[in-house]
ModelCIF file with pLDDT and N, C-alpha, C, O atoms, coordinates in Angstrom:
data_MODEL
#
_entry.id   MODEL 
#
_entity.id                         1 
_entity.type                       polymer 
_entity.pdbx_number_of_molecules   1 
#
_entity_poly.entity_id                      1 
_entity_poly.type                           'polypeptide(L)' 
_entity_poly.nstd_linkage                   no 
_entity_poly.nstd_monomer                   no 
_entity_poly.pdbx_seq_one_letter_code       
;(UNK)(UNK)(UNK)(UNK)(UNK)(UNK)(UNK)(UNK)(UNK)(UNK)(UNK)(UNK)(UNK)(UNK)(UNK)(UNK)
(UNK)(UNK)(UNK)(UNK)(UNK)(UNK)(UNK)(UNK)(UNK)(UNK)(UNK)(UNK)(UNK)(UNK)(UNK)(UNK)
(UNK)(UNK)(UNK)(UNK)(UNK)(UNK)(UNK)(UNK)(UNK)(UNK)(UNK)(UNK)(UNK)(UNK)(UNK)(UNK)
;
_entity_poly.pdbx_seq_one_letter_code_can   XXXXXXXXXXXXXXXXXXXXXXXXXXXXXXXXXXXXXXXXXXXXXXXX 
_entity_poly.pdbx_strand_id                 A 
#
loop_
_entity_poly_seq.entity_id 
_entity_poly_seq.num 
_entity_poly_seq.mon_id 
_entity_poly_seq.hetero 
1 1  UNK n 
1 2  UNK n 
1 3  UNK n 
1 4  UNK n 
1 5  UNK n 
1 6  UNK n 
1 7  UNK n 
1 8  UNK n 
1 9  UNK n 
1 10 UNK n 
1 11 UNK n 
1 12 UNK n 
1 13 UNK n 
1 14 UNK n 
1 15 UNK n 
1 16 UNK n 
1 17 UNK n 
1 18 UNK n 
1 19 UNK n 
1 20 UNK n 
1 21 UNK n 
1 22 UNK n 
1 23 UNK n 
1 24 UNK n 
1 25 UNK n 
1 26 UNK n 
1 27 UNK n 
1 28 UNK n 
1 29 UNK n 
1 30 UNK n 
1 31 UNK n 
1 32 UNK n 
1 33 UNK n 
1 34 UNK n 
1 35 UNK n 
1 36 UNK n 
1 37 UNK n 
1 38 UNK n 
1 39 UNK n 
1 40 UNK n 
1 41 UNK n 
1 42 UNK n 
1 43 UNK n 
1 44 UNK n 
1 45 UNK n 
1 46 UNK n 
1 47 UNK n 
1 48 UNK n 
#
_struct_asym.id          A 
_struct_asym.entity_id   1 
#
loop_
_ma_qa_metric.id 
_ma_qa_metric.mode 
_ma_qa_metric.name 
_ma_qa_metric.software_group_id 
_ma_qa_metric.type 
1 global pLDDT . pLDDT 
2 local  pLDDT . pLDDT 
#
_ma_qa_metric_global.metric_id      1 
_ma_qa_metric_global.metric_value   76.33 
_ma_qa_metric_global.model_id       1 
_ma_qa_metric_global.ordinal_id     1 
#
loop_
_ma_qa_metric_local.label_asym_id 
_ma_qa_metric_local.label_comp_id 
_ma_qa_metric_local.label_seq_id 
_ma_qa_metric_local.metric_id 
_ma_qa_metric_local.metric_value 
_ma_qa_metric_local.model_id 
_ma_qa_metric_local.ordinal_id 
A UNK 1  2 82.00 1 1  
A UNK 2  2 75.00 1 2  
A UNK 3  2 73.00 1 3  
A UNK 4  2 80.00 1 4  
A UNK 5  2 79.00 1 5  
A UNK 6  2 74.00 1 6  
A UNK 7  2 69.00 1 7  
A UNK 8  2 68.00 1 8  
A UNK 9  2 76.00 1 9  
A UNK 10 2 78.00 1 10 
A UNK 11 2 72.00 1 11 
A UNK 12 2 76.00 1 12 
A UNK 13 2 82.00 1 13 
A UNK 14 2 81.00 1 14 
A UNK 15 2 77.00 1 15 
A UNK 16 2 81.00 1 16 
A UNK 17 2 85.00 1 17 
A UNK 18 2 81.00 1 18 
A UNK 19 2 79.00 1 19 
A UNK 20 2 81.00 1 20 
A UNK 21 2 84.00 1 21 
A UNK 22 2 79.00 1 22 
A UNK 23 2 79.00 1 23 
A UNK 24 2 82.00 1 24 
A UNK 25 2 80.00 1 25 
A UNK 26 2 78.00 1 26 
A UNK 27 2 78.00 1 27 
A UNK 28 2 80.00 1 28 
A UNK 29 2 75.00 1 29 
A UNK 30 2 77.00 1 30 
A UNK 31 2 71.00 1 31 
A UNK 32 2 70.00 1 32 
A UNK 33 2 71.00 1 33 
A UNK 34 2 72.00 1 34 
A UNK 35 2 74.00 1 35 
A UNK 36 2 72.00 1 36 
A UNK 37 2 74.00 1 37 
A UNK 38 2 70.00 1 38 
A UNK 39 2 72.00 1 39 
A UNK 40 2 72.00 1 40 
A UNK 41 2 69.00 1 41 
A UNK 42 2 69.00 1 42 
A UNK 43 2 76.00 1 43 
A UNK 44 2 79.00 1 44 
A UNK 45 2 75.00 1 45 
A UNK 46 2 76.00 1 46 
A UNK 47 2 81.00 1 47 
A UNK 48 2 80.00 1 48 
#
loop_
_atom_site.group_PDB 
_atom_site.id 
_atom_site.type_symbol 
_atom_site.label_atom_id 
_atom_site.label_alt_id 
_atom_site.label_comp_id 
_atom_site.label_asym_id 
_atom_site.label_entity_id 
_atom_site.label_seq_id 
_atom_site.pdbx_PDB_ins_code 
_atom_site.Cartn_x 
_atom_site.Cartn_y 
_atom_site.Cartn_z 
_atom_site.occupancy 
_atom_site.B_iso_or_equiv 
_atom_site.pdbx_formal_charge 
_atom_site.auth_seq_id 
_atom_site.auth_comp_id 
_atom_site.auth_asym_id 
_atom_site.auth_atom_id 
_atom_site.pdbx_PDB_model_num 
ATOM 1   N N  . UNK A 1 1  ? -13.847 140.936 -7.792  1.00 82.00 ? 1  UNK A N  1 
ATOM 2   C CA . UNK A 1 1  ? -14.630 141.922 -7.039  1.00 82.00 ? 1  UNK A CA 1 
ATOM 3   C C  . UNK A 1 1  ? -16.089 141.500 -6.886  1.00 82.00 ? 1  UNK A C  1 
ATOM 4   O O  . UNK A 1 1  ? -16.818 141.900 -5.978  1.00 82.00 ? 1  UNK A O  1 
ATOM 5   N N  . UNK A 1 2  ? -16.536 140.457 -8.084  1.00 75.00 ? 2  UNK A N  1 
ATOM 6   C CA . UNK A 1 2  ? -18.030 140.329 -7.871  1.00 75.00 ? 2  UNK A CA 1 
ATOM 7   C C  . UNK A 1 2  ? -17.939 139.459 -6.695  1.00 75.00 ? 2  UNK A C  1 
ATOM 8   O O  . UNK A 1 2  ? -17.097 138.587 -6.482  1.00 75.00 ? 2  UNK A O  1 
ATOM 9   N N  . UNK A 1 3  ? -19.586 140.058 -5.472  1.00 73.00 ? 3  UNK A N  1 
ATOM 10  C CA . UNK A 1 3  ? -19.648 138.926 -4.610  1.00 73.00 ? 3  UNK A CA 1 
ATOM 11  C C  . UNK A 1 3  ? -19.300 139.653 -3.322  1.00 73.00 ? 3  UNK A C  1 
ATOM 12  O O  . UNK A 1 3  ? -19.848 139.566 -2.223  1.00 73.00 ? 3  UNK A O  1 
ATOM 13  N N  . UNK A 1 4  ? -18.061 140.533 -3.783  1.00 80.00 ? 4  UNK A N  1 
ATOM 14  C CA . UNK A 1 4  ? -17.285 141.412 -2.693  1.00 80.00 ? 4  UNK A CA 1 
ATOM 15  C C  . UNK A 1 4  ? -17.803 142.931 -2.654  1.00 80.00 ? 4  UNK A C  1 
ATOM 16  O O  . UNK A 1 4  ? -17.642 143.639 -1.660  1.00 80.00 ? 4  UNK A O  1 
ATOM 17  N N  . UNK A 1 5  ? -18.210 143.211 -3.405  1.00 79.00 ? 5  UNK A N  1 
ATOM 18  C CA . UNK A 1 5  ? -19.036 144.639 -3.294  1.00 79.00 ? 5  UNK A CA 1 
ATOM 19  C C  . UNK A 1 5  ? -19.733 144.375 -4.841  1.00 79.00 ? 5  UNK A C  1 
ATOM 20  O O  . UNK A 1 5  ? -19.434 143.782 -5.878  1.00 79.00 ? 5  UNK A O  1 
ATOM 21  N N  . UNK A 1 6  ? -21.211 145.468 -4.141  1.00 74.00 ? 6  UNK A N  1 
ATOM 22  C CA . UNK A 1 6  ? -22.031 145.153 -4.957  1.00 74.00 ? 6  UNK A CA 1 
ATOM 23  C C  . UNK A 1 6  ? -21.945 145.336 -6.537  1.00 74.00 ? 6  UNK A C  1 
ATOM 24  O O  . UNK A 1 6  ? -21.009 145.928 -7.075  1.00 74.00 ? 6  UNK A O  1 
ATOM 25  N N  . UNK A 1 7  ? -22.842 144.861 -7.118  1.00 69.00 ? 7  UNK A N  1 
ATOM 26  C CA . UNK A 1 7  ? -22.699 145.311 -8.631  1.00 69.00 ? 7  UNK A CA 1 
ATOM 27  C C  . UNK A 1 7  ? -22.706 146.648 -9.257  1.00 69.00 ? 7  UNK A C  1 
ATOM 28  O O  . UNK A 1 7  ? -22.170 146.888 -10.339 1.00 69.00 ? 7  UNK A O  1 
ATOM 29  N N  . UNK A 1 8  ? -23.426 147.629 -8.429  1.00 68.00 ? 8  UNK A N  1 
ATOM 30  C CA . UNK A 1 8  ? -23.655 148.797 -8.665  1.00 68.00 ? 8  UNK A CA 1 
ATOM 31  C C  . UNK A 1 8  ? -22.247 149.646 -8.469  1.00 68.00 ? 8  UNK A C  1 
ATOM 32  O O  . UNK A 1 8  ? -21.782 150.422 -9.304  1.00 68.00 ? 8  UNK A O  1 
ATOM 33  N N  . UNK A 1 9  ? -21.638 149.306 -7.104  1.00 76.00 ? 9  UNK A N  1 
ATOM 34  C CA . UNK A 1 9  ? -20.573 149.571 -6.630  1.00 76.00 ? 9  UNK A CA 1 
ATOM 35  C C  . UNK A 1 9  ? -19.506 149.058 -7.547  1.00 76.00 ? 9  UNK A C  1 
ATOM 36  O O  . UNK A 1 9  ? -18.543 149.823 -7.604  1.00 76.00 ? 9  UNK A O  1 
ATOM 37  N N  . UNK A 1 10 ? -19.388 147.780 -8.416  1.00 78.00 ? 10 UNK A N  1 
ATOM 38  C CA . UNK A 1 10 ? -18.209 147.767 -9.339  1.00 78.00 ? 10 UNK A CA 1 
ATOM 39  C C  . UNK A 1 10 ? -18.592 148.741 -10.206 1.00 78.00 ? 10 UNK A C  1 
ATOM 40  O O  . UNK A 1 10 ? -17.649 149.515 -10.367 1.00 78.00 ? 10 UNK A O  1 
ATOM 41  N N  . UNK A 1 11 ? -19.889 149.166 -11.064 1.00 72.00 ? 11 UNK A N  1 
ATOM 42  C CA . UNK A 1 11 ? -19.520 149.583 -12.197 1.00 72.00 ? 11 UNK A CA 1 
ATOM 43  C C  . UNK A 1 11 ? -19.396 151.437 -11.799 1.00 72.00 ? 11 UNK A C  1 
ATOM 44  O O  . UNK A 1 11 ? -18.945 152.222 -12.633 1.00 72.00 ? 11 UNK A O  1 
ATOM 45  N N  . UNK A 1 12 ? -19.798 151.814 -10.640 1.00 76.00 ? 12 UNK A N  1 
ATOM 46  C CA . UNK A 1 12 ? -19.273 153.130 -10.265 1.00 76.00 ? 12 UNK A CA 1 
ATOM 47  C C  . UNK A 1 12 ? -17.557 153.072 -9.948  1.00 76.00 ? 12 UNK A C  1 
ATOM 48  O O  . UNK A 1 12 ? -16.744 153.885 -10.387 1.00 76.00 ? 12 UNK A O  1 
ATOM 49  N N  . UNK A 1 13 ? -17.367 152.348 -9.410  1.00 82.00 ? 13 UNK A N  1 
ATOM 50  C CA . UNK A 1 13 ? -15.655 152.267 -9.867  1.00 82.00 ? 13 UNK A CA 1 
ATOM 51  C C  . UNK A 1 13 ? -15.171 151.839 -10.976 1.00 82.00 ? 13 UNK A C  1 
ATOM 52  O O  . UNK A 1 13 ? -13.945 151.854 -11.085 1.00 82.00 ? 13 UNK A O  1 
ATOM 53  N N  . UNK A 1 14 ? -15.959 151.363 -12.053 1.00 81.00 ? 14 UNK A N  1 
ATOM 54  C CA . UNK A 1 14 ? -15.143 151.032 -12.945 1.00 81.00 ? 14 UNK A CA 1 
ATOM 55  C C  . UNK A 1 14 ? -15.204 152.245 -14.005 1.00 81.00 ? 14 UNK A C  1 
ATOM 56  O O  . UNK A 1 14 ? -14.488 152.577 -14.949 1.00 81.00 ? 14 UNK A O  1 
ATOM 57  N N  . UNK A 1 15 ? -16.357 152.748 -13.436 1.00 77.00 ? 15 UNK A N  1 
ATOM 58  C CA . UNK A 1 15 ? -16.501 154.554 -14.008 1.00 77.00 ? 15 UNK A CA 1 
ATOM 59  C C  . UNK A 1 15 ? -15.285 155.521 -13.635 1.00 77.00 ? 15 UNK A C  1 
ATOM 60  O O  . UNK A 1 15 ? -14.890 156.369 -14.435 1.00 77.00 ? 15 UNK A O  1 
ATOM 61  N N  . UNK A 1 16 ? -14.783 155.365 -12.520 1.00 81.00 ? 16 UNK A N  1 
ATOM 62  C CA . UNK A 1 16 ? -14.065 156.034 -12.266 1.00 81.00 ? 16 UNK A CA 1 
ATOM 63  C C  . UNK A 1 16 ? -12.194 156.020 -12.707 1.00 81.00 ? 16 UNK A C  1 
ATOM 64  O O  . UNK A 1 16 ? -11.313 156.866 -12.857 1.00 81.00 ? 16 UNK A O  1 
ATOM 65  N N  . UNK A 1 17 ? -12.315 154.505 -12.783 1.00 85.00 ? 17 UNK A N  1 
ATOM 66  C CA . UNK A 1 17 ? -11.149 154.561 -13.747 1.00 85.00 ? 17 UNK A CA 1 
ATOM 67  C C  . UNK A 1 17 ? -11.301 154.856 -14.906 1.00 85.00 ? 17 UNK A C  1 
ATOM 68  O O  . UNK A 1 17 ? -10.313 155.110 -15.595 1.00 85.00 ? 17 UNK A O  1 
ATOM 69  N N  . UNK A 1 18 ? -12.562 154.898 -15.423 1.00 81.00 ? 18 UNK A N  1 
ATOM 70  C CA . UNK A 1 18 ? -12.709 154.989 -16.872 1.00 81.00 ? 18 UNK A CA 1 
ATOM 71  C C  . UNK A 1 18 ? -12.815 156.324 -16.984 1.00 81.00 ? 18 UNK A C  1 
ATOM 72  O O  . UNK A 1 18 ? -12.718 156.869 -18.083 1.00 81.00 ? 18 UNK A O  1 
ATOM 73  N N  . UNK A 1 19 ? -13.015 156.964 -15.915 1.00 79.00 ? 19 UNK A N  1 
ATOM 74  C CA . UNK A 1 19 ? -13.328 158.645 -16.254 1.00 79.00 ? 19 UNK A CA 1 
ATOM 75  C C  . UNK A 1 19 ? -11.433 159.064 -16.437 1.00 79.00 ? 19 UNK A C  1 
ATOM 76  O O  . UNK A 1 19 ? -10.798 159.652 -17.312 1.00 79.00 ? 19 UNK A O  1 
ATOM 77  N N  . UNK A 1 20 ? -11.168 158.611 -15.533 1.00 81.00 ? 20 UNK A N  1 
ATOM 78  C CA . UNK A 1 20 ? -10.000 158.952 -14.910 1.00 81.00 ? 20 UNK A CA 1 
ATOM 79  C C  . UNK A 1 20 ? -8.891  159.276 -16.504 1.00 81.00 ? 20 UNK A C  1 
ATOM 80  O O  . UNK A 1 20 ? -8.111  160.163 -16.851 1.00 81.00 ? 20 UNK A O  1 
ATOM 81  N N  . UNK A 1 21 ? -9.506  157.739 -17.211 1.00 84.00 ? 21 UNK A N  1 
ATOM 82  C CA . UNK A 1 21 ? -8.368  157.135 -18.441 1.00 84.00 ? 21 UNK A CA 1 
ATOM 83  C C  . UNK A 1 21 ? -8.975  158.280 -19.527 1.00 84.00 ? 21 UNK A C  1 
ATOM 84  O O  . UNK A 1 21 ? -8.273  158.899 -20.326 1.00 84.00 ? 21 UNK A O  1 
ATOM 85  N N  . UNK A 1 22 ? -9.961  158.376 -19.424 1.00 79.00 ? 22 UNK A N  1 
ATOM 86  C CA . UNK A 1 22 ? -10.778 158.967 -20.737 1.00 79.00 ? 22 UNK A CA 1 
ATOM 87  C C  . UNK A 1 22 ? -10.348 160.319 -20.871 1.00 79.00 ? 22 UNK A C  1 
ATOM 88  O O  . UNK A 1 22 ? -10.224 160.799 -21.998 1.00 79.00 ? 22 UNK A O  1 
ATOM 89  N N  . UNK A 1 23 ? -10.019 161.228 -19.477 1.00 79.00 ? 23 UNK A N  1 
ATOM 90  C CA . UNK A 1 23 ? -9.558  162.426 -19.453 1.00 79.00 ? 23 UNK A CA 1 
ATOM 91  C C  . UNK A 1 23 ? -8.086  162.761 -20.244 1.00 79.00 ? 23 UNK A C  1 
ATOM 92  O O  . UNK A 1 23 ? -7.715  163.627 -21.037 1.00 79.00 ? 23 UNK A O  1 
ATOM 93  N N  . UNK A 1 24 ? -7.536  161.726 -19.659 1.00 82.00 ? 24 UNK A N  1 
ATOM 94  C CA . UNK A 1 24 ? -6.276  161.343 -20.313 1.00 82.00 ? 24 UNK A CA 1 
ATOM 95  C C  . UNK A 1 24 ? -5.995  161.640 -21.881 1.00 82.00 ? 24 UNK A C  1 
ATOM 96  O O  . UNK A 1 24 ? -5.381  162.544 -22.447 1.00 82.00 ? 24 UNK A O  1 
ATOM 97  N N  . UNK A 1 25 ? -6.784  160.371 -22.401 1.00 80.00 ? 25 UNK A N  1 
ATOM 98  C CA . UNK A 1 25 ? -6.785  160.016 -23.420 1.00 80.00 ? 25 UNK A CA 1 
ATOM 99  C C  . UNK A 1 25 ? -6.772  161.489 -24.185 1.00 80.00 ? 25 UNK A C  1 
ATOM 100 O O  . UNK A 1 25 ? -5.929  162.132 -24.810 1.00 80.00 ? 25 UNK A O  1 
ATOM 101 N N  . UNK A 1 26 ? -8.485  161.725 -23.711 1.00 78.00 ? 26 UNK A N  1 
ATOM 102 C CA . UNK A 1 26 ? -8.999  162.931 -24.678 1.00 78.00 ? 26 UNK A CA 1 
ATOM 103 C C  . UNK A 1 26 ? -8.107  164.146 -24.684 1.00 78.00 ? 26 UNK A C  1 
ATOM 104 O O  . UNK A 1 26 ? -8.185  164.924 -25.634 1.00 78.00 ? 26 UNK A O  1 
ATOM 105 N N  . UNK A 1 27 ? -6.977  164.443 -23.353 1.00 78.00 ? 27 UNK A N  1 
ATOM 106 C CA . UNK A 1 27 ? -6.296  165.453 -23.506 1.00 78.00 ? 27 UNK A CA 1 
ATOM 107 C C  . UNK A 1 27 ? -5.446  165.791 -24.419 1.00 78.00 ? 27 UNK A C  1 
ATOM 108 O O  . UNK A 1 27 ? -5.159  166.899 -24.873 1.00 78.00 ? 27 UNK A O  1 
ATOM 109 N N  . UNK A 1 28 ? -4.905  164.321 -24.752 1.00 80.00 ? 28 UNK A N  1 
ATOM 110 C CA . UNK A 1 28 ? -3.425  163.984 -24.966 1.00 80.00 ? 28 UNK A CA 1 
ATOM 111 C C  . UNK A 1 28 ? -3.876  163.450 -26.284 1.00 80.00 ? 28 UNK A C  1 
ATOM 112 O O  . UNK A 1 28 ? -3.334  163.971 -27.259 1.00 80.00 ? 28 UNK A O  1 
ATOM 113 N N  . UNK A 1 29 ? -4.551  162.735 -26.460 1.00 75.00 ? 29 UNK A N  1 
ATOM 114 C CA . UNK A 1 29 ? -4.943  162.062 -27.741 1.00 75.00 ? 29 UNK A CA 1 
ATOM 115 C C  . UNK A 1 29 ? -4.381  160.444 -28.137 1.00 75.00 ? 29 UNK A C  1 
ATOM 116 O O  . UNK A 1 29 ? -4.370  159.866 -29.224 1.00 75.00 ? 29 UNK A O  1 
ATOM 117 N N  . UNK A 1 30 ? -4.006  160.073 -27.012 1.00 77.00 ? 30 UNK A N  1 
ATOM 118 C CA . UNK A 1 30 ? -2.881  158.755 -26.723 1.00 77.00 ? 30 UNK A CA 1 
ATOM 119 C C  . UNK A 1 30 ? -3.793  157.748 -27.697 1.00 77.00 ? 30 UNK A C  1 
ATOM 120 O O  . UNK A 1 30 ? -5.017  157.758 -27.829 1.00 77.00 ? 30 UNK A O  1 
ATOM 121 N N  . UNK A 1 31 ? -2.953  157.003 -28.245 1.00 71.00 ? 31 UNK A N  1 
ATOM 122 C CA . UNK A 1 31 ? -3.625  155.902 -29.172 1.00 71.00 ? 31 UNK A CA 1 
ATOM 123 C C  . UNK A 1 31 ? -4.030  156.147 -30.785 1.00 71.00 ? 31 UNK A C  1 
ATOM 124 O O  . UNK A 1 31 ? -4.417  155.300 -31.589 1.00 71.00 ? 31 UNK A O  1 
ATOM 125 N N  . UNK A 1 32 ? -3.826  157.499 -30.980 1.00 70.00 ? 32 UNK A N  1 
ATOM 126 C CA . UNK A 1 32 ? -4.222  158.473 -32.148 1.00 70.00 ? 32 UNK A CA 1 
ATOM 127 C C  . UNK A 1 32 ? -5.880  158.190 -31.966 1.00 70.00 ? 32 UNK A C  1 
ATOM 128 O O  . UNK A 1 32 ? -6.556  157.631 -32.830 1.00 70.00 ? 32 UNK A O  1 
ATOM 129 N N  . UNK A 1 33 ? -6.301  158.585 -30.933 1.00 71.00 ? 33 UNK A N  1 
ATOM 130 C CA . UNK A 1 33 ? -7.547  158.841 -30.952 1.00 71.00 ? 33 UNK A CA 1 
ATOM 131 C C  . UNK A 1 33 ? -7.863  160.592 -30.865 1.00 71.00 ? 33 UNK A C  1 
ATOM 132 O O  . UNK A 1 33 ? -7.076  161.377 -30.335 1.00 71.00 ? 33 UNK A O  1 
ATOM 133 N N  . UNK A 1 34 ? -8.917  160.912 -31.375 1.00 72.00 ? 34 UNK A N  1 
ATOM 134 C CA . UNK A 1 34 ? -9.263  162.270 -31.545 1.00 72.00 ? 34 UNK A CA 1 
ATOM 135 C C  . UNK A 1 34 ? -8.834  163.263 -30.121 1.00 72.00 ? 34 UNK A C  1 
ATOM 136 O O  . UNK A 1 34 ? -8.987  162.861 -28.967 1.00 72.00 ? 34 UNK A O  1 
ATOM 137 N N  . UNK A 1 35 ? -8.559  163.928 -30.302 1.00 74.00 ? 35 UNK A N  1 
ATOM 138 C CA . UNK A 1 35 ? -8.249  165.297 -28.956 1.00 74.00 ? 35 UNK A CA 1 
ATOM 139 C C  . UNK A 1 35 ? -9.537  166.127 -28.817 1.00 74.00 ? 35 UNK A C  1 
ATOM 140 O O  . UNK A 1 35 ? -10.132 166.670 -29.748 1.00 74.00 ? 35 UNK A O  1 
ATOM 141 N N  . UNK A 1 36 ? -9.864  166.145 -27.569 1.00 72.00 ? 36 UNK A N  1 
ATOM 142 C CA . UNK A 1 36 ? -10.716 166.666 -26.753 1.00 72.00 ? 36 UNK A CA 1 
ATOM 143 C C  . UNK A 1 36 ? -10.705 167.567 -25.626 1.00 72.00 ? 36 UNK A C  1 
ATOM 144 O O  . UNK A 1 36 ? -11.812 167.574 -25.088 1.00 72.00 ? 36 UNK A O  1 
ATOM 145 N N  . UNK A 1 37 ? -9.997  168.215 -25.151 1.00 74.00 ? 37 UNK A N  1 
ATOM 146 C CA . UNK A 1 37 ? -9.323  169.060 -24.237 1.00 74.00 ? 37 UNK A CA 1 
ATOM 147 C C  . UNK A 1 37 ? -10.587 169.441 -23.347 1.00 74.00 ? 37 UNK A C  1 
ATOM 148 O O  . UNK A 1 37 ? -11.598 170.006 -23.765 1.00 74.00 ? 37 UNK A O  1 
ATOM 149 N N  . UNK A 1 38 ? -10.237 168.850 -21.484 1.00 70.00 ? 38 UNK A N  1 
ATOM 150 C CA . UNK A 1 38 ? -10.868 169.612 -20.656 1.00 70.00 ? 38 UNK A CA 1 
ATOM 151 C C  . UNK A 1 38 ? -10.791 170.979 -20.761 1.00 70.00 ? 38 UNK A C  1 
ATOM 152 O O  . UNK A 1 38 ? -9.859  171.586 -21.288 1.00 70.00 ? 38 UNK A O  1 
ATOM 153 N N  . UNK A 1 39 ? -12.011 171.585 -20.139 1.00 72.00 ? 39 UNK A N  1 
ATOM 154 C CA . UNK A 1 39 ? -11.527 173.075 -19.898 1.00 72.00 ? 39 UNK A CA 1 
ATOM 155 C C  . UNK A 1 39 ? -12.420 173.294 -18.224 1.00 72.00 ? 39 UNK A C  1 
ATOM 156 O O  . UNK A 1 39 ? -13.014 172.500 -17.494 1.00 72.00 ? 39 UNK A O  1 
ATOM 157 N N  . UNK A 1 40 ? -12.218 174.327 -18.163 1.00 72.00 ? 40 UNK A N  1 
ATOM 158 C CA . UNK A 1 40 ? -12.431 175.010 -16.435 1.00 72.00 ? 40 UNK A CA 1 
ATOM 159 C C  . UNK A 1 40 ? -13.771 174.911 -16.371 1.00 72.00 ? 40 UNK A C  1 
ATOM 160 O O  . UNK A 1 40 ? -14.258 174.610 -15.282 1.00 72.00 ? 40 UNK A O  1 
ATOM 161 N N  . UNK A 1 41 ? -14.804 175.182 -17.721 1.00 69.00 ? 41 UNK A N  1 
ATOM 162 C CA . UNK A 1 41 ? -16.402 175.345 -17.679 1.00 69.00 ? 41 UNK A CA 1 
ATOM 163 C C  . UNK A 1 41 ? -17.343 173.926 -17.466 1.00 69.00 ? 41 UNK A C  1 
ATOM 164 O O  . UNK A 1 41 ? -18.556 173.754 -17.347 1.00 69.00 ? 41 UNK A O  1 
ATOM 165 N N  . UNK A 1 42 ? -16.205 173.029 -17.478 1.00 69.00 ? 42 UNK A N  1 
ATOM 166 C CA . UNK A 1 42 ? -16.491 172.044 -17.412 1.00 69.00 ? 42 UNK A CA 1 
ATOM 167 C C  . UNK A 1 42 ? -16.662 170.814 -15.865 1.00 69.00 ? 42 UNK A C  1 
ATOM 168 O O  . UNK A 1 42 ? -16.988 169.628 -15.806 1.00 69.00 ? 42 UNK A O  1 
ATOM 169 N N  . UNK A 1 43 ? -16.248 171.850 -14.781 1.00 76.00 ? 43 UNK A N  1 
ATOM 170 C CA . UNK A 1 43 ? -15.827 171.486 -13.705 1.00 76.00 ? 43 UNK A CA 1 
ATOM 171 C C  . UNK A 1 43 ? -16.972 171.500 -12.768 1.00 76.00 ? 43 UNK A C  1 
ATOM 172 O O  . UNK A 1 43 ? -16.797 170.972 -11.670 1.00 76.00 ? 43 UNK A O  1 
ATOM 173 N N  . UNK A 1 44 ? -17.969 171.960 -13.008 1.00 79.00 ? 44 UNK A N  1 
ATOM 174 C CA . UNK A 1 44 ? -18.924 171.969 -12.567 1.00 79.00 ? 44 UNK A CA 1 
ATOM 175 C C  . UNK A 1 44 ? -19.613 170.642 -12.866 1.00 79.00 ? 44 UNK A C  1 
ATOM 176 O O  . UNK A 1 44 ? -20.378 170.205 -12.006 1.00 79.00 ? 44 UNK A O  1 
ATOM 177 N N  . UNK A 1 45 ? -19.396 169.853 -14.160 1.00 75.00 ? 45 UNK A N  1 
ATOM 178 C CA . UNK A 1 45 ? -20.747 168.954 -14.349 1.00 75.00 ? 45 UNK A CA 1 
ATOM 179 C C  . UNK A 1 45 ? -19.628 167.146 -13.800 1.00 75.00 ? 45 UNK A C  1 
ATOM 180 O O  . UNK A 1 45 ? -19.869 165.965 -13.553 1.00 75.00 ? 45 UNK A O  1 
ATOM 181 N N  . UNK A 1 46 ? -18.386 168.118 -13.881 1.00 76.00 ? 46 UNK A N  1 
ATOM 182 C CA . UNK A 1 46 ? -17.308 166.965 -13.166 1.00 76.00 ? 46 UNK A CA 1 
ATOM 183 C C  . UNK A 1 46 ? -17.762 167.081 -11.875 1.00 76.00 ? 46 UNK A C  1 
ATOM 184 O O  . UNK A 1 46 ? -17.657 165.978 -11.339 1.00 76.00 ? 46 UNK A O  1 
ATOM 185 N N  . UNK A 1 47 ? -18.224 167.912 -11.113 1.00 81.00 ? 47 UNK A N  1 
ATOM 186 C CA . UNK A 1 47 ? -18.176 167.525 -9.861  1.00 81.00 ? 47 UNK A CA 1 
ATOM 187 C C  . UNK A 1 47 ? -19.387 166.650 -9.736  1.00 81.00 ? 47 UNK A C  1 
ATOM 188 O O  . UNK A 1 47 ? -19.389 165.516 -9.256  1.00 81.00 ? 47 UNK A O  1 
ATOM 189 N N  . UNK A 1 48 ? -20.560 167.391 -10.289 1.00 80.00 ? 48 UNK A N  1 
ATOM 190 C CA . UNK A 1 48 ? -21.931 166.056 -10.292 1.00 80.00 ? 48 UNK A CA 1 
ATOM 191 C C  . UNK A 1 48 ? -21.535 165.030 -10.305 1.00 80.00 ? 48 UNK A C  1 
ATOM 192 O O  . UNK A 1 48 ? -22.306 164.070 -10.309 1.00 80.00 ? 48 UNK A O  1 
#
């Protein structure tokens, strides 16, 4: 990707998979990592 879109532009997509995985994770707790559960009050600072 480097070269092909900018640098700024990879690491905002690479945010976005990472948001994407992290939601995951934290819901579910996959990996025996700690549980974190979205909630609805939270949808607001997701949309920022």
């Amino acid at each position: 990707a480097f070269g092909r879109i900018s640098v700024s532009a990879i690491l905002a997509l690479v945010l976005l998979g990472q948001a994407v995985a992290g939601l995951v994770v934290d819901q579910f707790g996959f990996f025996h990592m700690p549980k974190h559960p979205f909630t609805k009050q939270k949808l607001f600072g997701l949309f920022l």
